[in-house]
N, C-alpha and C. Protein backbone atom coordinates (compact mmCIF):
# COMPACT_ATOMS: atom_id res chain seq x y z
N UNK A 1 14.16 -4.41 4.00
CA UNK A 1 12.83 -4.66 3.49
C UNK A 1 12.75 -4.09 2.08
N UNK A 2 12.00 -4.86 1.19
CA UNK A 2 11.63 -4.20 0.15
C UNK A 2 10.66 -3.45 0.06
N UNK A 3 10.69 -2.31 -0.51
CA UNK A 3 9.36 -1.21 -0.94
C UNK A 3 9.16 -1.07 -2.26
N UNK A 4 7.87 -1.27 -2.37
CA UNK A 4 7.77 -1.18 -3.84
C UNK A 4 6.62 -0.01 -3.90
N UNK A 5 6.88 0.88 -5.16
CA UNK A 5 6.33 2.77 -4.82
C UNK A 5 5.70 2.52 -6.67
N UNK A 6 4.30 2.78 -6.52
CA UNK A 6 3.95 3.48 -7.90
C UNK A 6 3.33 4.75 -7.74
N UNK A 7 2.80 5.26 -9.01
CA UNK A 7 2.26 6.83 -8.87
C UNK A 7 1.68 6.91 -10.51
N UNK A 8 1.02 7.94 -10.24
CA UNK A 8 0.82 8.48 -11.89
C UNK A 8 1.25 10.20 -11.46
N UNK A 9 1.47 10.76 -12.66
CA UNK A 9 1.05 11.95 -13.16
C UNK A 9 1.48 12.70 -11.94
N UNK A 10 0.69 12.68 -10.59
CA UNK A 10 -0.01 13.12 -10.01
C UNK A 10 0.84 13.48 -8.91
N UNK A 11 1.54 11.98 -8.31
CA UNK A 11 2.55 12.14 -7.47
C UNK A 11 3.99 11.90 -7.87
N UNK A 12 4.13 12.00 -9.28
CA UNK A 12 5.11 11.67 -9.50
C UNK A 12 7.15 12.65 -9.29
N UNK A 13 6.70 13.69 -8.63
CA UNK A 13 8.03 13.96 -7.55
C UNK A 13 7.71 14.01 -6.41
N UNK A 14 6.41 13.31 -6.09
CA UNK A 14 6.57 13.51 -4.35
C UNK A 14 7.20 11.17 -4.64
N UNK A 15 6.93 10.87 -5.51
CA UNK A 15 7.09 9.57 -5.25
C UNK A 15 8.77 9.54 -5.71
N UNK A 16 9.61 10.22 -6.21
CA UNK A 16 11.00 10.30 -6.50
C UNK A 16 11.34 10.70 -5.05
N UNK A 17 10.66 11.48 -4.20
CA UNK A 17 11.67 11.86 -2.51
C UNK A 17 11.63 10.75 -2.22
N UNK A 18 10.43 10.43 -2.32
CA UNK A 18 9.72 9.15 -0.85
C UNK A 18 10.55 8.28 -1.53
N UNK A 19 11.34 7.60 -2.73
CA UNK A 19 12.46 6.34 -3.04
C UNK A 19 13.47 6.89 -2.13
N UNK A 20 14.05 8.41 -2.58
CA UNK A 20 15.10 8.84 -2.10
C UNK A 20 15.29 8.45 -0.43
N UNK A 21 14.10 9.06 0.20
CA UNK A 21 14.03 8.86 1.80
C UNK A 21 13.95 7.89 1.78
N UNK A 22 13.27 6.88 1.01
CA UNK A 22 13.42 5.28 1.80
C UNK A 22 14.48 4.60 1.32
N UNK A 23 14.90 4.47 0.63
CA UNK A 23 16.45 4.39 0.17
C UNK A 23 17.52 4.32 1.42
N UNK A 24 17.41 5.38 1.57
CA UNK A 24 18.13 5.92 2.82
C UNK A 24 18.22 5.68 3.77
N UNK A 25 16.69 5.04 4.26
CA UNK A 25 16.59 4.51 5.64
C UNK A 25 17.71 3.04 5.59
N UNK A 26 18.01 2.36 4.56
CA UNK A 26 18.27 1.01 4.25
C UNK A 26 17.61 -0.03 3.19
N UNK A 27 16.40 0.82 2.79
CA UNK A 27 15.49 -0.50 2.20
C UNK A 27 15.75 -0.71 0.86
N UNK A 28 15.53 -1.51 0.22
CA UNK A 28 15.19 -1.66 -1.25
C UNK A 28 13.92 -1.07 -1.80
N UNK A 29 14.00 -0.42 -3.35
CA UNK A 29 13.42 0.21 -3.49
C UNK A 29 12.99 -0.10 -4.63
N UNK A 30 11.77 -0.67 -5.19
CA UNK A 30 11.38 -0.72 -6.51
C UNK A 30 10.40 0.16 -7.36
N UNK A 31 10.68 0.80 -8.38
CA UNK A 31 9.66 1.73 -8.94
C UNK A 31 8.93 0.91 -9.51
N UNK A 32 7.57 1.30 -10.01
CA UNK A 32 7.02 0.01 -10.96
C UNK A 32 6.36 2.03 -11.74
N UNK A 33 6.38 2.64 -11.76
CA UNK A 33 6.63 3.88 -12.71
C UNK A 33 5.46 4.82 -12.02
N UNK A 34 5.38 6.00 -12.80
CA UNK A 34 5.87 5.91 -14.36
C UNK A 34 7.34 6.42 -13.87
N UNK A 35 8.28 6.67 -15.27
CA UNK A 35 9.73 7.28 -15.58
C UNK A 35 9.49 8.55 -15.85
N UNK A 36 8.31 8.98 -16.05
CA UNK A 36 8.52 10.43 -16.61
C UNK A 36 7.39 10.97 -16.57
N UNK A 37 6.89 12.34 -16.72
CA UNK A 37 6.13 12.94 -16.35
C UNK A 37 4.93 12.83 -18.03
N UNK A 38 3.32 12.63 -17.35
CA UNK A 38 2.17 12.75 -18.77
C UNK A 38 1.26 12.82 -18.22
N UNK A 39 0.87 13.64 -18.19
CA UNK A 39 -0.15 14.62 -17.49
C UNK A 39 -1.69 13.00 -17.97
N UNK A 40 -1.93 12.95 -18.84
CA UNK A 40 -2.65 11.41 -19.02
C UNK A 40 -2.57 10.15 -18.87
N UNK A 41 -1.17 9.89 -18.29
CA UNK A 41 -1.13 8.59 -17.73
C UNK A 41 -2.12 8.11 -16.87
N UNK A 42 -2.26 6.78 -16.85
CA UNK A 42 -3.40 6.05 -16.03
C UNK A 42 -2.36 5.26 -14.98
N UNK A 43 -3.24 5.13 -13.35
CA UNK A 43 -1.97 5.10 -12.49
C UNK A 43 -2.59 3.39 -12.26
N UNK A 44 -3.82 2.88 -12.62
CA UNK A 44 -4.62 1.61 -12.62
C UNK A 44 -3.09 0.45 -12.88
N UNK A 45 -2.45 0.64 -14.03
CA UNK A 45 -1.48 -0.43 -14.21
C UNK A 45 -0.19 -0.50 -13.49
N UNK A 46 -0.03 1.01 -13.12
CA UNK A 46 1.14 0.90 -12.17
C UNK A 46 1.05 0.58 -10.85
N UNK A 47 -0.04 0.93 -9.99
CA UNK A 47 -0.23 0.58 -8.59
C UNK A 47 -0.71 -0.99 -9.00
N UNK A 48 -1.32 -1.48 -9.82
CA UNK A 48 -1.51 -3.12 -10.04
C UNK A 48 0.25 -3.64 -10.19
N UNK A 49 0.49 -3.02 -10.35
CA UNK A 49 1.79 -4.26 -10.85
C UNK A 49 2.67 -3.86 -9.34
N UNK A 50 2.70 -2.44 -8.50
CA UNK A 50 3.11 -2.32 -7.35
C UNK A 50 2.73 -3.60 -6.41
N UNK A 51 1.16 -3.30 -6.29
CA UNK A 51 0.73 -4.54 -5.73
C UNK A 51 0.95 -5.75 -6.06
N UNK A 52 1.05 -6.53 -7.28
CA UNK A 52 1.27 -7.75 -7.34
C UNK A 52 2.47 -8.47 -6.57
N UNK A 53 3.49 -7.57 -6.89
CA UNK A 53 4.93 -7.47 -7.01
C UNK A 53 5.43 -7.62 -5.47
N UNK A 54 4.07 -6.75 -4.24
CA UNK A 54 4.68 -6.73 -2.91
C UNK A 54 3.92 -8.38 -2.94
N UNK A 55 2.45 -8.67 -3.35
CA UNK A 55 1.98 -10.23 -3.31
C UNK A 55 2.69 -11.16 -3.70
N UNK A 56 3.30 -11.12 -4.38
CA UNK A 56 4.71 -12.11 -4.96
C UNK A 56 5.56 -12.39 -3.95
N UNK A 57 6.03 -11.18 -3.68
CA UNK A 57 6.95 -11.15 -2.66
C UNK A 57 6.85 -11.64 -1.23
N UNK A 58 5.73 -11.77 -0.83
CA UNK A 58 5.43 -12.02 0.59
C UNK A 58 5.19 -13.91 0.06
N UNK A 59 4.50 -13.89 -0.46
CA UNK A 59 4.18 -15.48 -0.59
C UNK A 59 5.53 -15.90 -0.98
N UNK A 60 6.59 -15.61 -1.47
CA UNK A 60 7.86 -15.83 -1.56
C UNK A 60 8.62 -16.09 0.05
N UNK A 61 8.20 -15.28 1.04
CA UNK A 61 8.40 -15.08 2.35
C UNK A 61 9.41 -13.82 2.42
N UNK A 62 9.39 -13.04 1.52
CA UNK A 62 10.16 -11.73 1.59
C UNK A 62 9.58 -10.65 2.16
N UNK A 63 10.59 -10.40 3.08
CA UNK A 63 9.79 -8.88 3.78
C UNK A 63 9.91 -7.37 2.66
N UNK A 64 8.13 -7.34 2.10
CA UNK A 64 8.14 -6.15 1.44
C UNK A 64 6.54 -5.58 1.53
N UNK A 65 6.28 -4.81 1.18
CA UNK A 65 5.27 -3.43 1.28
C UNK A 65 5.32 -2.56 0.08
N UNK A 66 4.14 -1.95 0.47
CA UNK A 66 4.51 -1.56 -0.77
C UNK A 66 3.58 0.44 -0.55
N UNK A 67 4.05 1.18 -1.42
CA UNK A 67 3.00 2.43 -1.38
C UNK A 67 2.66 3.25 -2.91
N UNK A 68 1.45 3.68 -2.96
CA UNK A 68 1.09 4.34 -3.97
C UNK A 68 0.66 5.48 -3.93
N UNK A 69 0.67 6.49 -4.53
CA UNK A 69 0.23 7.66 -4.90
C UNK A 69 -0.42 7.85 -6.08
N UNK A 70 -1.13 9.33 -5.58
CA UNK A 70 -2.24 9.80 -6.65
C UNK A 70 -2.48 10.82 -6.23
N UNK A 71 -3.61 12.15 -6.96
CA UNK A 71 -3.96 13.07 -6.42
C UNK A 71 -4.42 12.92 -5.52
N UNK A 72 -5.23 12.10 -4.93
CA UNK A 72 -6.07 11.60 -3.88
C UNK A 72 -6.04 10.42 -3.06
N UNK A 73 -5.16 9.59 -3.71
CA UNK A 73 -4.80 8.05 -2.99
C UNK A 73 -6.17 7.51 -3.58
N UNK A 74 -7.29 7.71 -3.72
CA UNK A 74 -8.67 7.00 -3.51
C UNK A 74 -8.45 5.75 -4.81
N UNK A 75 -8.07 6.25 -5.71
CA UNK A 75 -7.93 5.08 -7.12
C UNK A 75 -6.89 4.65 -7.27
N UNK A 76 -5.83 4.64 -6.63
CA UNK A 76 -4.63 4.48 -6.51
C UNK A 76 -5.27 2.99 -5.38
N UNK A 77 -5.58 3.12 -4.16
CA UNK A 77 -5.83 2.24 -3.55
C UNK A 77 -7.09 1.18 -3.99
N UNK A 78 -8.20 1.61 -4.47
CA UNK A 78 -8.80 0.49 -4.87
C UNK A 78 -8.39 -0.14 -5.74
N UNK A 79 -7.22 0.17 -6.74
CA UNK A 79 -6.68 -0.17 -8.14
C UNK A 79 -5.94 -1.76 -7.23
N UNK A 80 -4.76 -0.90 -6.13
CA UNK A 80 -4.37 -2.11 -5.70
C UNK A 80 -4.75 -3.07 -4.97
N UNK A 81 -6.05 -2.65 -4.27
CA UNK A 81 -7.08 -3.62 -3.73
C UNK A 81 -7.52 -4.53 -4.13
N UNK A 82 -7.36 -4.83 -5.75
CA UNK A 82 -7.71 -5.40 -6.64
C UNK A 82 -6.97 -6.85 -7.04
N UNK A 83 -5.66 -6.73 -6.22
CA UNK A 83 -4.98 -7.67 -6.12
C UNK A 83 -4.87 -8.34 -5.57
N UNK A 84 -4.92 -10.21 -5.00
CA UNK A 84 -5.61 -11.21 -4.36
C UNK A 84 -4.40 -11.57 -3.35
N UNK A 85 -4.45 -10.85 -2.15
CA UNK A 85 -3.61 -10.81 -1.23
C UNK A 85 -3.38 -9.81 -0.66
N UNK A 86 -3.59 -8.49 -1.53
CA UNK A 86 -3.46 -7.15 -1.35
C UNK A 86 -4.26 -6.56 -0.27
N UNK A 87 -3.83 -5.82 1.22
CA UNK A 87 -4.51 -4.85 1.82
C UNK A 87 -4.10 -3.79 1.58
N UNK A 88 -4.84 -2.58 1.25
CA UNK A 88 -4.35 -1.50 0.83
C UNK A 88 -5.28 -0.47 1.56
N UNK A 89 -4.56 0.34 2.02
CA UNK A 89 -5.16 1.82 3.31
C UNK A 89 -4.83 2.49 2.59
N UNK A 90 -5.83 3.25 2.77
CA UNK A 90 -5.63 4.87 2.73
C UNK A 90 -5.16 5.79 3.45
N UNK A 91 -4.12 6.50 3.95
CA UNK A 91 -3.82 6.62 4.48
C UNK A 91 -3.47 8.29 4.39
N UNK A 92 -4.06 8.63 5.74
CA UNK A 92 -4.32 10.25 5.89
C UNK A 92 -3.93 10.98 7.15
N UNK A 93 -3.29 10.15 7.95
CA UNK A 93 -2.80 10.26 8.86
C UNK A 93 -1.74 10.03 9.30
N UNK A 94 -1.30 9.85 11.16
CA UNK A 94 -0.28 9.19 11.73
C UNK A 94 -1.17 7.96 12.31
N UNK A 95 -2.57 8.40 12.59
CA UNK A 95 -3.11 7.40 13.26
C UNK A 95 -3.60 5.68 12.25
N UNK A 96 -4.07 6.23 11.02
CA UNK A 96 -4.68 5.73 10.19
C UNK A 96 -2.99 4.79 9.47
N UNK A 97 -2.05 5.63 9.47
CA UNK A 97 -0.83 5.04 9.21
C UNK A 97 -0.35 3.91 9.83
N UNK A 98 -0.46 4.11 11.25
CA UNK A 98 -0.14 2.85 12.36
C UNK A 98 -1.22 2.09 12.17
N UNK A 99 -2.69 2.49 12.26
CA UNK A 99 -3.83 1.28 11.87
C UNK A 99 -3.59 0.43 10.98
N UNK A 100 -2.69 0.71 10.10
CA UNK A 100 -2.96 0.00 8.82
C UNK A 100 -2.23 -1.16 9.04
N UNK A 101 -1.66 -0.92 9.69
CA UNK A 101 0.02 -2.13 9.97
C UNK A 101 -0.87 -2.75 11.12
N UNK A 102 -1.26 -2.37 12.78
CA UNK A 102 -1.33 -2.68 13.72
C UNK A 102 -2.68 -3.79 13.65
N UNK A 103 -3.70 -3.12 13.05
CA UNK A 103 -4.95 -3.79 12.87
C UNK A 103 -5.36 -4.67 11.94
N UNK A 104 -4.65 -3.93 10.64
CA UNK A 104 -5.22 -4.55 9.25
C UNK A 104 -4.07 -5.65 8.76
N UNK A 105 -3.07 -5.82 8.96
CA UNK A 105 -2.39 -6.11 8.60
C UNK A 105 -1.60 -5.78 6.78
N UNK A 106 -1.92 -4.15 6.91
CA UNK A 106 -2.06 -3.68 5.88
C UNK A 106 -0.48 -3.75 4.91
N UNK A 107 -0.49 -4.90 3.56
CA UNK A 107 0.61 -4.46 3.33
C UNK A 107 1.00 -3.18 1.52
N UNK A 108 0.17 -2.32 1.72
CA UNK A 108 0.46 -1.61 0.24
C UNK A 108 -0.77 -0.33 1.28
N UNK A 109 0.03 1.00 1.50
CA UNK A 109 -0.61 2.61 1.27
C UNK A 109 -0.50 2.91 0.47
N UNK A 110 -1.68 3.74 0.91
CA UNK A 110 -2.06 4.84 -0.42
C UNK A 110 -1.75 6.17 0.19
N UNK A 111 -1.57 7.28 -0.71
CA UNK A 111 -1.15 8.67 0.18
C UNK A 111 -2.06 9.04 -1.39
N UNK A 112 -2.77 10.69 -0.63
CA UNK A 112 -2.49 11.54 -1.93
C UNK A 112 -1.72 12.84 -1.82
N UNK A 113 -1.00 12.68 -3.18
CA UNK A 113 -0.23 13.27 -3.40
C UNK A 113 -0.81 15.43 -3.07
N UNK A 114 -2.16 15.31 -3.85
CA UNK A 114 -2.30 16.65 -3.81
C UNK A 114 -3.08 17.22 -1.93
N UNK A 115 -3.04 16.26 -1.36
CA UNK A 115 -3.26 16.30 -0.06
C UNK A 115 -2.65 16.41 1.08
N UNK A 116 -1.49 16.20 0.71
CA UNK A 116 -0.83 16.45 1.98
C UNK A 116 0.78 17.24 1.19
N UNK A 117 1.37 17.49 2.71
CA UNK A 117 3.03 17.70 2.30
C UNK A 117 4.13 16.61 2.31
N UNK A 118 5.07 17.09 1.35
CA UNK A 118 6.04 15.47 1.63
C UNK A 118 6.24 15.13 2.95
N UNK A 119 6.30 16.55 3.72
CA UNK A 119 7.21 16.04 5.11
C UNK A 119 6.06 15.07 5.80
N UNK A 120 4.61 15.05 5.48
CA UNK A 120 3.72 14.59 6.52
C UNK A 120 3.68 12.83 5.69
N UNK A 121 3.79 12.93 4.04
CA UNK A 121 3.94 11.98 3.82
C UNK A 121 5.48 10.93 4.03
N UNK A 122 6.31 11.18 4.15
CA UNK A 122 7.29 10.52 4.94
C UNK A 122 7.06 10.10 6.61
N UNK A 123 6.44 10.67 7.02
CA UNK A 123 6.15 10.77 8.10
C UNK A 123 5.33 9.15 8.09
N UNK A 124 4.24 9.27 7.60
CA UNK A 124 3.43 8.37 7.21
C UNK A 124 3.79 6.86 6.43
N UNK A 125 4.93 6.73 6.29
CA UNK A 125 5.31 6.03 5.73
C UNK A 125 6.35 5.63 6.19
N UNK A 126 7.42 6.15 7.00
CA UNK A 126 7.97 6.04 8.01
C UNK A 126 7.52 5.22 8.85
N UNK A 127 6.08 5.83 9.48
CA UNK A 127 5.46 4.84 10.56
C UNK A 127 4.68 3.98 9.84
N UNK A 128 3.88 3.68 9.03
CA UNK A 128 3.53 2.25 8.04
C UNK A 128 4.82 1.35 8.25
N UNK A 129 6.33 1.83 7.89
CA UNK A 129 7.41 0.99 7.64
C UNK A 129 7.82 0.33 8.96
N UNK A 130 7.45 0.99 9.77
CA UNK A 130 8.71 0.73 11.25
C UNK A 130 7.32 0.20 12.03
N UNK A 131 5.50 0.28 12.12
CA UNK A 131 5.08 -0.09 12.83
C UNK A 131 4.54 -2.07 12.13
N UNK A 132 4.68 -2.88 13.60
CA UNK A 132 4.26 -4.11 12.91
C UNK A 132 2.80 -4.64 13.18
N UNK A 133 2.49 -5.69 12.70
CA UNK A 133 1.25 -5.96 13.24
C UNK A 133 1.26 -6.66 14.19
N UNK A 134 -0.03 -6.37 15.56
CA UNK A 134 -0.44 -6.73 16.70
C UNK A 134 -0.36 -8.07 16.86
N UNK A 135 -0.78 -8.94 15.83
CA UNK A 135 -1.64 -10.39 15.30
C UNK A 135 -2.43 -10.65 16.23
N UNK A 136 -3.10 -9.82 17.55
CA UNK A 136 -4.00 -10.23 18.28
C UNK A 136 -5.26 -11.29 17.28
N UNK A 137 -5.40 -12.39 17.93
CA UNK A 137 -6.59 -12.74 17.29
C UNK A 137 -7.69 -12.46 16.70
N UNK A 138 -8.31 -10.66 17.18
CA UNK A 138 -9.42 -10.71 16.66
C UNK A 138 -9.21 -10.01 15.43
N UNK A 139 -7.78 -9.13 15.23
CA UNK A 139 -7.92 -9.09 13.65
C UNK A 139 -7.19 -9.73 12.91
N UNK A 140 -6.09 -11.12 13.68
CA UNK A 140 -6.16 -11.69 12.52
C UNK A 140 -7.05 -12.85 11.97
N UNK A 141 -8.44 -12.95 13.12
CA UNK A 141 -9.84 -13.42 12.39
C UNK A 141 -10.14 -12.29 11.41
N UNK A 142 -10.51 -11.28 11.86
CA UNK A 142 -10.92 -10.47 11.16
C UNK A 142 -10.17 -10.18 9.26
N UNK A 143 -9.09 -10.51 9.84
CA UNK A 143 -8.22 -10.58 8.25
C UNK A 143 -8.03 -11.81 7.17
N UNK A 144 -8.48 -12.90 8.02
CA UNK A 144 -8.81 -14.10 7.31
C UNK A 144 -10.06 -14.45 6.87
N UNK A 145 -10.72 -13.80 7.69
CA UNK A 145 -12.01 -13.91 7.07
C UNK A 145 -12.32 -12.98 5.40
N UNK A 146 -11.79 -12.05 5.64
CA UNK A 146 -11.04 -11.06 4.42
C UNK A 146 -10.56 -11.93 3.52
N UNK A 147 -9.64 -12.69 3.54
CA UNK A 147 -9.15 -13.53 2.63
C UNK A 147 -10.01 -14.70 2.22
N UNK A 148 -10.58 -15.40 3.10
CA UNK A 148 -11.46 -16.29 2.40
C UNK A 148 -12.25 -15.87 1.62
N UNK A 149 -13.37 -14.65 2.10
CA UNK A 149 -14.16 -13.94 0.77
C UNK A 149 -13.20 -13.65 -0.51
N UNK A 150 -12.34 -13.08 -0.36
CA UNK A 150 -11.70 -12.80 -1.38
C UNK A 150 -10.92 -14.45 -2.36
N UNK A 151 -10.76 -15.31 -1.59
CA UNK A 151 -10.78 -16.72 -2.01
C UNK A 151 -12.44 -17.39 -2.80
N UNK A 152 -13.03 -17.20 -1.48
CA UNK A 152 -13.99 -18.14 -2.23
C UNK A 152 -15.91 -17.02 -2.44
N UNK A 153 -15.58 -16.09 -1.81
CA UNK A 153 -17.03 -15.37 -2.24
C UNK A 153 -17.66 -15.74 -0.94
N UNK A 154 -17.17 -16.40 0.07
CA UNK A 154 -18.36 -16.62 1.00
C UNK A 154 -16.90 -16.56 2.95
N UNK A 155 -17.69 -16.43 3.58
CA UNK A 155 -17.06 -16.53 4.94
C UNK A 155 -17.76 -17.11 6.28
N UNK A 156 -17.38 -18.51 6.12
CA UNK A 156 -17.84 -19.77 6.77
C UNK A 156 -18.55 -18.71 8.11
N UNK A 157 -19.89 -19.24 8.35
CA UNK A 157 -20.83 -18.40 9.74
C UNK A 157 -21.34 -17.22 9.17
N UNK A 158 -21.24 -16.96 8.44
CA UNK A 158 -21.42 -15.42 7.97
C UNK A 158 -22.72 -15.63 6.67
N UNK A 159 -23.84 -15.06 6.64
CA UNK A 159 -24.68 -15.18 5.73
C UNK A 159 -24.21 -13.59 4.73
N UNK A 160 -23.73 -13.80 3.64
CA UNK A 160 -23.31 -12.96 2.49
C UNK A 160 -24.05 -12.68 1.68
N UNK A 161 -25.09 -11.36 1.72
CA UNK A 161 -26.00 -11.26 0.75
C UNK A 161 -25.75 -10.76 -0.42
């Protein structure tokens, strides 16, 4: 599988293990940055181009995912939310980790970096990687209906105020 990992500033050596460990497991590994450490970098263009890159990839039919970091995950994930295909979790858990895959069909986490430890974030990402989705019907209604708003602004039965 491919993984594709951005970060700013923030997580940027907890996001050099997490290549290393996933590396390792077997996967492919793409940085989309930064290369080096600036305390002012903005992480908006790198988790966008993370995200595009796993959206490319899947509509391609390639198995990839993708994860981002930040002090907090919080702008790190709406950054890649932003991308038209993109589900992106936050992810703060083991439980919230497996949700993301099982329910949402989540393909791009978020971790923050100043929140947790590497070992809990491998952990977390580990199980994002290895758990799949359910496709029970009601969330993958629930996830298409997601996509049509995000297609067309509206979700057929649904009054959208």
């Amino acid at each position: 599988m491919r993984i594709h990992v951005a970060t700013d500033h923030a997580g940027l050596e907890f996001s050099r293990t997490v290549q290393s460990h996933v590396a390792a497991l077997g996967h492919e590994v793409v940085d989309h940055g930064p290369v080096e450490y600036d305390a002012l970098d903005d992480y908006p263009g790198f988790c966008i181009s993370a995200a595009r890159a796993v959206a490319r990839d899947q509509a391609a039919g390639l198995e990839s995912l993708g994860v981002v970091f930040g002090g907090s995950g919080n702008g790190e994930q709406i950054a890649a939310n932003k991308v038209r295909g993109v589900r992106a979790a936050l992810v703060w858990s083991d439980a919230t980790a497996t949700l993301a895959r099982e329910h949402n069909d989540a393909n791009v986490i978020s971790i923050g970096a100043r929140q947790h430890s590497v070992d809990e974030a491998l952990r977390f990402i580990d199980l994002f990687i290895g758990t799949p989705f359910t496709g029970d019907e009601r969330h993958a209604r629930r996830i298409a209906q997601i996509a049509e708003y995000e297609a067309s602004g509206a979700i057929a039965g649904h009054d959208i105020d």
